[in-house]
Protein backbone atom coordinates (compact mmCIF):
# COMPACT_ATOMS: atom_id res chain seq x y z
CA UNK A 1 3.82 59.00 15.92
CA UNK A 2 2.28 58.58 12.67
CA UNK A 3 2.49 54.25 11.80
CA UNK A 4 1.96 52.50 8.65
CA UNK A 5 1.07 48.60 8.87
CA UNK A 6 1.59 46.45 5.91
CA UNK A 7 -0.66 43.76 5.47
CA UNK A 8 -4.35 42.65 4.87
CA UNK A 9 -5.02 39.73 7.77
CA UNK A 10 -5.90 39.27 11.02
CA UNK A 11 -2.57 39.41 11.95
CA UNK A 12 -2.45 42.76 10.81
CA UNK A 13 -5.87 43.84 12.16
CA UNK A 14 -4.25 42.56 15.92
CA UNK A 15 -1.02 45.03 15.25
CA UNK A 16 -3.31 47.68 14.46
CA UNK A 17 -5.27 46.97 17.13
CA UNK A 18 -2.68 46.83 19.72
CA UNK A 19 -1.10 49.80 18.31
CA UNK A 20 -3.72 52.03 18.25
CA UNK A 21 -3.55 51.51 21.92
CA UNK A 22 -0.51 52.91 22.13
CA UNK A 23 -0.36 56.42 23.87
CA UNK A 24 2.68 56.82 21.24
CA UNK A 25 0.37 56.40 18.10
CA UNK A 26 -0.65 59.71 16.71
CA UNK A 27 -2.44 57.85 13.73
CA UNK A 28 -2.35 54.41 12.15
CA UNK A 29 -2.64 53.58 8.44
CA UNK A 30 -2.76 49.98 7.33
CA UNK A 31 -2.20 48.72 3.48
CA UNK A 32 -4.43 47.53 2.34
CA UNK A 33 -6.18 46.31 5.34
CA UNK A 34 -9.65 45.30 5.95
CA UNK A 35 -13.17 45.94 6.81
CA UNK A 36 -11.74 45.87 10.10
CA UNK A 37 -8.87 47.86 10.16
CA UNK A 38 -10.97 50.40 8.25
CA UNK A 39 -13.05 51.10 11.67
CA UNK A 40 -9.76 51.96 14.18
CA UNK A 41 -7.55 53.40 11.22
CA UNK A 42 -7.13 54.74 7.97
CA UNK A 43 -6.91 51.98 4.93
CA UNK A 44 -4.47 52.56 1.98
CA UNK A 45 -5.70 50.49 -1.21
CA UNK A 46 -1.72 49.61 -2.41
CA UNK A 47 -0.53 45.63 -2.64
CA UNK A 48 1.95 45.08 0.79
CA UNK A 49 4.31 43.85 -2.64
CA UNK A 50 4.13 47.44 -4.29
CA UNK A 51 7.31 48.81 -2.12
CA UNK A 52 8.00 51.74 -4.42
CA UNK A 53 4.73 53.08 -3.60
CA UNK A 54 4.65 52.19 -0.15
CA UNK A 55 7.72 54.02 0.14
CA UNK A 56 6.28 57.21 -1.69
CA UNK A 57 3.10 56.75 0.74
CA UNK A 58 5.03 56.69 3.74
CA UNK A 59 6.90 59.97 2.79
CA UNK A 60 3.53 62.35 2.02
CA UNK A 61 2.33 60.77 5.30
CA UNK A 62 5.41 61.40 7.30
CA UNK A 63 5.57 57.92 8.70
CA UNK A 64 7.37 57.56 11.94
CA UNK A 65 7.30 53.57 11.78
CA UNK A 66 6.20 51.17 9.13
CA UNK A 67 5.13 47.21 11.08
CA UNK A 68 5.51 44.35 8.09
CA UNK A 69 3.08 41.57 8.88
CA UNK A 70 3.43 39.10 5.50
CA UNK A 71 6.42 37.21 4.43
CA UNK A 72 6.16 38.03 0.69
CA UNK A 73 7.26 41.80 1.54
CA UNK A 74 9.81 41.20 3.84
CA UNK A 75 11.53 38.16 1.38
CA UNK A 76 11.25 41.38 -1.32
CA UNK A 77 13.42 43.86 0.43
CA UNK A 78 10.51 46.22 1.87
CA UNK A 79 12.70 46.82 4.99
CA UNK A 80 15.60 48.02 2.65
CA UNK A 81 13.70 49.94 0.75
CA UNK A 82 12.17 51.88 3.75
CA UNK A 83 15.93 52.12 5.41
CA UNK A 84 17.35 53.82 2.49
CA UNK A 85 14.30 56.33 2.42
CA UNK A 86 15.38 56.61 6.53
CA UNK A 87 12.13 56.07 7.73
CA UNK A 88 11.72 53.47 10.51
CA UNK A 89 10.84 49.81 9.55
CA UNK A 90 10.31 46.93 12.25
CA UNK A 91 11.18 43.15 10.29
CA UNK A 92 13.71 42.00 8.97
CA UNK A 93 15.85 42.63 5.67
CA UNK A 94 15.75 40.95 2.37
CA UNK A 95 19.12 38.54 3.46
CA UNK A 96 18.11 38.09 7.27
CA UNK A 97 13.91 37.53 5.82
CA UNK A 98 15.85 34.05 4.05
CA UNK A 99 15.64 32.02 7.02
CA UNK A 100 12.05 31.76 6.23
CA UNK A 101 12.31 32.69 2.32
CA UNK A 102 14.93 29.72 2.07
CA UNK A 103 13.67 26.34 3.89
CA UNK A 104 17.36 25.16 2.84
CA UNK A 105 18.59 28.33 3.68
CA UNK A 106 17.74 27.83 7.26
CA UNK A 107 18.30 24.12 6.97
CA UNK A 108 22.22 24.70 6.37
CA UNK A 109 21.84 27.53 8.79
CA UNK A 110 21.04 25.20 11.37
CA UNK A 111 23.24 22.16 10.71
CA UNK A 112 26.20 24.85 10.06
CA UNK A 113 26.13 26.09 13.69
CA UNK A 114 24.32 23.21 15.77
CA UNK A 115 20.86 24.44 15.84
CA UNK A 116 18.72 21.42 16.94
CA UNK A 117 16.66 20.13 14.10
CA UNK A 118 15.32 16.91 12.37
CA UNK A 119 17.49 14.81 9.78
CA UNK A 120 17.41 15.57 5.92
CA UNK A 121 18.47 17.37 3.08
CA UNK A 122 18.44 19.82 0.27
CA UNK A 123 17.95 19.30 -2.95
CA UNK A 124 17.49 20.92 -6.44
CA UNK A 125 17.61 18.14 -8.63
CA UNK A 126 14.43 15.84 -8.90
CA UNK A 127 16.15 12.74 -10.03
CA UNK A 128 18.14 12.86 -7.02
CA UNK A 129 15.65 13.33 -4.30
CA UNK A 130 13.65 10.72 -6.10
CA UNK A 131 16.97 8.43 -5.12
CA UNK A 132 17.17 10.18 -1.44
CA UNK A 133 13.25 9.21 -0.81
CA UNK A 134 14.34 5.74 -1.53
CA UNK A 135 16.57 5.46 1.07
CA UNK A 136 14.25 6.85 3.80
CA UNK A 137 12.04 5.08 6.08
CA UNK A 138 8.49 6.39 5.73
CA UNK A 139 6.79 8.92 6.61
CA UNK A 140 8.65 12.11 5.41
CA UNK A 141 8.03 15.52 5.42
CA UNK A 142 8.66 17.24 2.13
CA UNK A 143 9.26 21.07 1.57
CA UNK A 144 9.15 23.43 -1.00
CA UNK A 145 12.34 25.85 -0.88
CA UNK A 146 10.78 28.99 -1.03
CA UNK A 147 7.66 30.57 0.34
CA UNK A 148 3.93 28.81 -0.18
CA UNK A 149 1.42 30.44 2.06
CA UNK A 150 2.35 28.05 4.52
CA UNK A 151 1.03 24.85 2.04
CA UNK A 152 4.15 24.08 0.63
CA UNK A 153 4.70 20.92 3.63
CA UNK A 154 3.73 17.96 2.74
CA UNK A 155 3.57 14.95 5.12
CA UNK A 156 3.62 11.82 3.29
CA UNK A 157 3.40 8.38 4.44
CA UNK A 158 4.58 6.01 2.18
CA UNK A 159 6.92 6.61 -0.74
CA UNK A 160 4.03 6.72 -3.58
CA UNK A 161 2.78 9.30 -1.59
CA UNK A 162 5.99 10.68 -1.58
CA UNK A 163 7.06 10.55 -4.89
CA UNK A 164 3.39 11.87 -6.34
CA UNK A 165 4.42 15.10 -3.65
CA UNK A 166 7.77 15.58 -4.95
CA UNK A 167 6.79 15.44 -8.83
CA UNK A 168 3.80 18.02 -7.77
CA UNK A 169 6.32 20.46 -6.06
CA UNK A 170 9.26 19.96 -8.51
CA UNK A 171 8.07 18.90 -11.96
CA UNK A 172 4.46 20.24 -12.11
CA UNK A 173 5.48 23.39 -9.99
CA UNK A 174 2.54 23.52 -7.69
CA UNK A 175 4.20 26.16 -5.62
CA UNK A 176 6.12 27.99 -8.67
CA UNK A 177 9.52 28.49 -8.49
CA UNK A 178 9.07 28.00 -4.51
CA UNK A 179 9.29 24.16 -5.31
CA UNK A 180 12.51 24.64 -7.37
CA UNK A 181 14.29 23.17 -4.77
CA UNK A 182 13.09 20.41 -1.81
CA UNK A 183 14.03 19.67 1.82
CA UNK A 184 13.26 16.10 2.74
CA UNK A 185 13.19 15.85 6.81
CA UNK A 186 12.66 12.59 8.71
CA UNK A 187 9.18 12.59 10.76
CA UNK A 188 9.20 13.71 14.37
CA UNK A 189 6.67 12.65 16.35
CA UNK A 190 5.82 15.18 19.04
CA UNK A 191 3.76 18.10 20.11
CA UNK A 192 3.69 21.29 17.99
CA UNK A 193 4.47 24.63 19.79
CA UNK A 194 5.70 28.27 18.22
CA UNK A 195 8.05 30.74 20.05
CA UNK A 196 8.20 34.16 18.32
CA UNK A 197 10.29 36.50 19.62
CA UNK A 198 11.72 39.93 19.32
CA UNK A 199 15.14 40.35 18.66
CA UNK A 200 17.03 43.48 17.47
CA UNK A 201 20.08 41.76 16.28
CA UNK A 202 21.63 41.25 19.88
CA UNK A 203 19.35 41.02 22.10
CA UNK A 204 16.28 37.87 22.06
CA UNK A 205 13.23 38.25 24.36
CA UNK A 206 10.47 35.88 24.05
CA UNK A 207 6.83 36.21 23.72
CA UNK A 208 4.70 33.63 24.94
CA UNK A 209 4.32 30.49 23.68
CA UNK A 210 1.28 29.24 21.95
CA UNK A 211 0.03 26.70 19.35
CA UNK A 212 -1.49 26.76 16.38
CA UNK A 213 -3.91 24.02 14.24
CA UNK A 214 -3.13 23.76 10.10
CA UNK A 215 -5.42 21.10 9.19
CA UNK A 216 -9.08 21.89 7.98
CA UNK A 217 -10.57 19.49 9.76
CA UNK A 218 -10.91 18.41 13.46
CA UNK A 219 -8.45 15.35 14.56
CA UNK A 220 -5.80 17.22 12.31
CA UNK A 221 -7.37 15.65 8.96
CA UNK A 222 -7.37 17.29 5.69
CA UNK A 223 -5.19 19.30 3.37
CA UNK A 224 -3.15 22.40 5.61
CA UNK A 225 -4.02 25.82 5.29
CA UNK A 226 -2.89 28.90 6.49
CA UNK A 227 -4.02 27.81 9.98
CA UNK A 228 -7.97 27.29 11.52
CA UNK A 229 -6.54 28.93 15.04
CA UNK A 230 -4.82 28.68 18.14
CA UNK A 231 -4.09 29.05 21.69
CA UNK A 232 -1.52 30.43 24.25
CA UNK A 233 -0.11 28.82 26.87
CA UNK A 234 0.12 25.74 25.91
CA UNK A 235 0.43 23.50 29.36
CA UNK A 236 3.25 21.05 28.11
CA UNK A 237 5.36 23.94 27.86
CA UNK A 238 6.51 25.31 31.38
CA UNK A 239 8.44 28.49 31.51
CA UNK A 240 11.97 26.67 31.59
CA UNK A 241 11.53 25.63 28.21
CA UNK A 242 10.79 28.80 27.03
CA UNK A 243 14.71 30.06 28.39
CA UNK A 244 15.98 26.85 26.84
CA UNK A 245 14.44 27.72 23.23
CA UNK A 246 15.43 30.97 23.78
CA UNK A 247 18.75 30.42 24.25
CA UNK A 248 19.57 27.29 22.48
CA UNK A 249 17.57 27.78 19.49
CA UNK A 250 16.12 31.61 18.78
CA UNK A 251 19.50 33.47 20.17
CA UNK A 252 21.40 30.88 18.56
CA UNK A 253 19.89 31.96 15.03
CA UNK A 254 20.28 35.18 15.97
CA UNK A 255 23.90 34.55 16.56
CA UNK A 256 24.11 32.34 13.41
CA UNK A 257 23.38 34.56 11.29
CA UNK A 258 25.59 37.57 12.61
CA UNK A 259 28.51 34.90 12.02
CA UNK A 260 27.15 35.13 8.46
CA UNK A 261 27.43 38.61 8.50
CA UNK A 262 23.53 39.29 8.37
CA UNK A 263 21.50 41.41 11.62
CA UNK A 264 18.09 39.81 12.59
CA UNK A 265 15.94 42.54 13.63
CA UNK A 266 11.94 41.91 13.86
CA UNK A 267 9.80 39.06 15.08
CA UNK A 268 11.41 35.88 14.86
CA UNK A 269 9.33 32.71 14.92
CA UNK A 270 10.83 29.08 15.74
CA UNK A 271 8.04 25.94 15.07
CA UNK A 272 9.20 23.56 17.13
CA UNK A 273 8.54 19.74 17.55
CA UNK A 274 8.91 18.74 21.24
CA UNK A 275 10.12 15.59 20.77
CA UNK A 276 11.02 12.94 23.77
CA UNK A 277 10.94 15.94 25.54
CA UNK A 278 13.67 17.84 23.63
CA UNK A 279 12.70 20.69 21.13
CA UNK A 280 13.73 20.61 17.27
CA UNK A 281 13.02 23.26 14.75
CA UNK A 282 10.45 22.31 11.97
CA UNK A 283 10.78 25.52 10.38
CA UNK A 284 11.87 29.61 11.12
CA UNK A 285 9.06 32.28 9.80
CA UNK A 286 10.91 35.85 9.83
CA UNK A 287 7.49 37.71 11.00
CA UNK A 288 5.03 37.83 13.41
CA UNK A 289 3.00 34.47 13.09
CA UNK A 290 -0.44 34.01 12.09
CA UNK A 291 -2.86 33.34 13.52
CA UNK A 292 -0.46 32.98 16.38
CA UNK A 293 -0.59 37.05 16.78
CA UNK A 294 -4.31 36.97 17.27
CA UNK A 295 -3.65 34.91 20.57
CA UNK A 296 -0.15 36.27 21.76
CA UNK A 297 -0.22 40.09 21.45
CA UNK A 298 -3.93 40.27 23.73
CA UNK A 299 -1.70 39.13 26.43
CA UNK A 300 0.78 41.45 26.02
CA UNK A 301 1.06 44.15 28.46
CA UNK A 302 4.02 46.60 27.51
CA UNK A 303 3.15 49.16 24.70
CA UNK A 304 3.78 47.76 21.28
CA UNK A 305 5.09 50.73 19.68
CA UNK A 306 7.60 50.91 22.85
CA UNK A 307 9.11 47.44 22.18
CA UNK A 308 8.78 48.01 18.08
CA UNK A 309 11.06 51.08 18.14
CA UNK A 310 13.11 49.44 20.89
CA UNK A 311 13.90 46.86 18.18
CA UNK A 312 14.40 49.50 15.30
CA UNK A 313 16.76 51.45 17.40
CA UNK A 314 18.50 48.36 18.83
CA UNK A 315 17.86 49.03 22.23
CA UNK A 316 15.97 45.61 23.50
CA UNK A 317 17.57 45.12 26.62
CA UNK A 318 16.53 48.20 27.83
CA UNK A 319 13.02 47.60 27.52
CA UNK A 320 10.68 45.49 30.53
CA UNK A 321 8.59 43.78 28.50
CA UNK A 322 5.33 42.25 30.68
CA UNK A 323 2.62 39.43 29.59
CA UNK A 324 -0.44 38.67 31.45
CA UNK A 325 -0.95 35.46 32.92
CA UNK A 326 -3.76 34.63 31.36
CA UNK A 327 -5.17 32.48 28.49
CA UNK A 328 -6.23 33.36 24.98
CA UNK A 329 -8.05 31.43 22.62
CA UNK A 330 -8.55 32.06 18.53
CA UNK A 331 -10.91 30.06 16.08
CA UNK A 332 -10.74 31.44 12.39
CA UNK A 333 -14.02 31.79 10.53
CA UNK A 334 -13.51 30.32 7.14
CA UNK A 335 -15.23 30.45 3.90
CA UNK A 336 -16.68 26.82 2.80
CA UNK A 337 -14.44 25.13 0.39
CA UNK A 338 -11.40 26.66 1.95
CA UNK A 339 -8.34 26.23 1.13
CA UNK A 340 -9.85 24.49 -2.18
CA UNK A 341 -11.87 27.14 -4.20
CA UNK A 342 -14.36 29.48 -2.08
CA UNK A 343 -16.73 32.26 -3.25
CA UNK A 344 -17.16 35.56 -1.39
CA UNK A 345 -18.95 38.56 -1.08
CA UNK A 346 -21.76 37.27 1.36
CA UNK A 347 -22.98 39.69 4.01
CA UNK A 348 -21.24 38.45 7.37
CA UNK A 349 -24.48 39.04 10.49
CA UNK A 350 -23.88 39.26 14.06
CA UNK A 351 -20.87 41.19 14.61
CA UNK A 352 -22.20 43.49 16.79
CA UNK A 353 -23.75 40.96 18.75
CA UNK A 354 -20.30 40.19 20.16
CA UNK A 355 -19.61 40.41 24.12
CA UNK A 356 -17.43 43.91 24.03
CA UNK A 357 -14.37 42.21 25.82
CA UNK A 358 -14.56 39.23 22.84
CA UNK A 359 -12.03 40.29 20.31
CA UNK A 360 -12.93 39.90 16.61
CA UNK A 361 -9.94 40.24 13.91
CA UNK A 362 -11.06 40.29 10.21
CA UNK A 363 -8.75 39.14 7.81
CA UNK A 364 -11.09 38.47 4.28
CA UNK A 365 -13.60 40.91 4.70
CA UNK A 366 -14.62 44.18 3.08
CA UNK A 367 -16.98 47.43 2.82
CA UNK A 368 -19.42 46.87 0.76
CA UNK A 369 -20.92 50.46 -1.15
CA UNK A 370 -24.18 50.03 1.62
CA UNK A 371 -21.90 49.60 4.41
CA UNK A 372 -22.17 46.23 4.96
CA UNK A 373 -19.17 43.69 6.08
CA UNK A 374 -18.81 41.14 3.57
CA UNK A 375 -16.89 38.21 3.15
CA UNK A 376 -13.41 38.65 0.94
CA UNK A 377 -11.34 35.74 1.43
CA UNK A 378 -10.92 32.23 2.95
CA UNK A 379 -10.26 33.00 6.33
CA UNK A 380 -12.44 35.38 7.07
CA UNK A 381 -12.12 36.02 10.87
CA UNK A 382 -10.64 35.28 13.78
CA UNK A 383 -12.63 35.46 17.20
CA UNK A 384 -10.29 35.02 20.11
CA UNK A 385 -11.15 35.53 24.25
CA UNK A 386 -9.11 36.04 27.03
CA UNK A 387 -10.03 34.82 30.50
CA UNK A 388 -8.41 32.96 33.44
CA UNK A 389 -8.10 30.05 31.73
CA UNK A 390 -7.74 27.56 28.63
CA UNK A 391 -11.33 26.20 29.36
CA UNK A 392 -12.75 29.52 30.00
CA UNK A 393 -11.49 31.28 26.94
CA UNK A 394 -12.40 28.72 24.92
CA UNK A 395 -16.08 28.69 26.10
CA UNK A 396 -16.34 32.14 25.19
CA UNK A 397 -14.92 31.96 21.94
CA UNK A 398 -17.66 29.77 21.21
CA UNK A 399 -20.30 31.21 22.41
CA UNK A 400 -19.72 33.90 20.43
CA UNK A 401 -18.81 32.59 17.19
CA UNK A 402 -22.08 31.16 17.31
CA UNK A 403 -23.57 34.60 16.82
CA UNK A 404 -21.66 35.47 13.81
CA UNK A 405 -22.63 34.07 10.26
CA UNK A 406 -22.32 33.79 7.03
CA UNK A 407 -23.24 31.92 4.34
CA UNK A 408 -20.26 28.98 3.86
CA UNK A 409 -19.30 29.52 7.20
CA UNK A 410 -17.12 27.22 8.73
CA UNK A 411 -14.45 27.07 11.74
CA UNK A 412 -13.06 23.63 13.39
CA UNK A 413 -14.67 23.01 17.02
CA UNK A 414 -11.40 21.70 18.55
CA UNK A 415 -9.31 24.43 19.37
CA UNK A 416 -7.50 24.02 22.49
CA UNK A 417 -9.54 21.17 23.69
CA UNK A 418 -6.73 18.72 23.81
CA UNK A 419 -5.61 21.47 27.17
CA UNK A 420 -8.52 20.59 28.95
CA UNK A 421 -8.99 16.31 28.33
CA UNK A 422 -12.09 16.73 26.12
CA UNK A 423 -13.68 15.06 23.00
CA UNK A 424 -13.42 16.69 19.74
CA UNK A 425 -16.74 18.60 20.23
CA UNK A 426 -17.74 21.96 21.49
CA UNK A 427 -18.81 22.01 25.05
């Protein structure tokens, strides 16, 4: 089979990855991709937005499948477009990608059909959100509608803070036309996990769980960001409540949205809040999750391209799909100043230095003319291990990322640590 990945990121560097494995893949392309996509398969400079000429790039290629990573292309249509070329497309469509395109989309999604989720509303006129916030007890959580590289949620804790985060979003249009309209949700307090699964419209099976850290800083402090890495399994969340998400929240969606008359095929993602012991949906993403995917998919053990067409083809509960029982641990390599203003282009040393069974996924990088790797974005890498345990992982992630530089260079040095009762410092 001949496979076309969409996407620049680590994310997509980990689907390439895994694919490539695949005894099914023939050859992989990846647009645009990265320095390190570049060195398993073949890159294609187009924009993951430029669907037209995806499409006309998949057709002189003969493309058996095309694998969406980013949001932006899947809230576009890209899996239309490809289905009325007939060529293969794992995600979702345009209408099913609004459950993550629409934060009050899913929000009356949810509270239509009983999906567990915190208190609030939607709202598209400022004056009268400025009225709601008055009637709320502090903190809040604040959303912008539509899609914000995963910034547009602000936490704020008393109702200046509030009110400056709701004239940003709404009146100064921080986020565009994401922020012309808000959800206000009550404050859960809680431990963050995500649950993506695959799901090919009637059929939900889970990957495993894992968490992921959105602050810049260690202790959670700081502005959020795309997310500084992750780790999978979490230990506060046993297998059990993995079959009650799935069923009670993630088939439930699935089901939710056939009612509307929409089919949810592709990764679906559920961020939960376990709260008092009960989970409640913070948010749906309609794709693979990042840099979740860097931690989940090096424990999975079926072939990828066997569960991707399984999906496609709407055959899911036909397939056996197997995950190690193992731990993986991720810590993204960021440029300094990230998420603020960065600069790039600085030679990135020590990459093959790496222990070959430590797994390095490049996300800003590029070729330079001389062949070097240089830096190309804010997150820049993602170094992730997988060993017997939290602890072990983690160790090695470390040890490694302490071999690879760059001038800026920066990564938080508490991933996963809360799992195994330490300080916020690297062993």
């Amino acid at each position: 089979m001949k496979i076309l990945v969409v996407g620049s990121g680590s994310r997509e560097h980990t689907l390439a990855w895994k694919i490539v494995r695949s005894p099914r893949a023939e050859k992989v392309f990846v647009a645009p991709g990265n320095a390190g996509t570049a060195a398993i398969a073949e890159n294609l400079d187009m924009r993951p937005t430029d669907i037209e000429g995806l499409g006309k790039a998949a057709q002189e290629r003969a493309i058996d499948l095309v694998v969406v990573g980013p949001e932006a292309p899947l809230a576009a249509g890209i899996v239309d477009h490809f289905d009325g070329l007939g060529i293969p497309a794992f995600g979702p469509t345009g209408a099913a990608a609004r459950i993550e395109s629409s934060k009050g989309f899913a929000r009356e999604l949810m509270e239509k059909y009983g999906i567990p989720c915190p208190k609030g509303a939607v709202f598209s006129s400022y004056q009268k959100a400025r009225e709601y916030l008055r009637e709320q007890r502090m903190p809040v959580v604040i959303k912008a509608d539509g899609l914000a590289a995963g910034k547009g949620v602000i936490i704020a804790g008393s109702l200046e803070e509030a009110d400056g985060a709701l004239a940003d979003i709404m009146e100064a249009k921080t986020f565009g036309a994401a922020g012309d309209r808000v959800v206000i949700d009550e404050f859960l307090e809680g431990r963050e996990v995500s649950l993506i699964a695959f799901s090919d419209g009637r059929t939900v099976s889970p990957m495993v769980p894992a968490c992921d850290y959105k602050k810049i800083g260690d202790n959670d402090v700081g502005p959020n960001t795309g997310g500084m890495g992750s780790y999978s399994p979490p230990g506060f969340f046993p297998k059990q409540m993995t079959e009650k998400v799935t069923g009670n929240i993630l088939m439930s969606a699935v089901k939710a949205m056939a009612a509307e008359g929409i089919t949810y095929r592709g990764a679906l993602y559920a961020g939960l809040m376990i709260s008092d012991g009960e989970p409640r949906v913070l948010e749906f993403n309609a794709r693979f999750g990042d840099p979740e995917t860097q931690v989940v998919l090096p424990l999975l053990k079926t072939d990828l391209v066997e569960v991707l067409m399984a999906v496609v083809e709407e055959r899911l509960d036909r397939v056996n799909i197997e995950w190690s029982p193992m731990a993986c641990v991720g810590v993204v390599m960021a440029s300094g100043g990230y998420p603020g203003s960065y600069q790039t282009g600085f030679p990135i040393h020590g990459l093959d230095s790496v222990d070959n069974d430590v797994l390095v996924f490049h996300a800003g990088t590029r070729l330079a003319g001389d062949g070097t790797v240089r830096t190309d974005g804010g997150r820049v890498l993602t170094v992730a291990a997988v060993a017997e345990s939290i602890d072990r992982a983690r160790e090695r992630v470390y040890d490694n990322i302490s071999r690879i530089s760059f001038e800026g260079c920066y990564c938080r040095k508490d991933i996963a640590l809360r799992e195994i009762g330490g300080i916020n410092s690297i062993r």
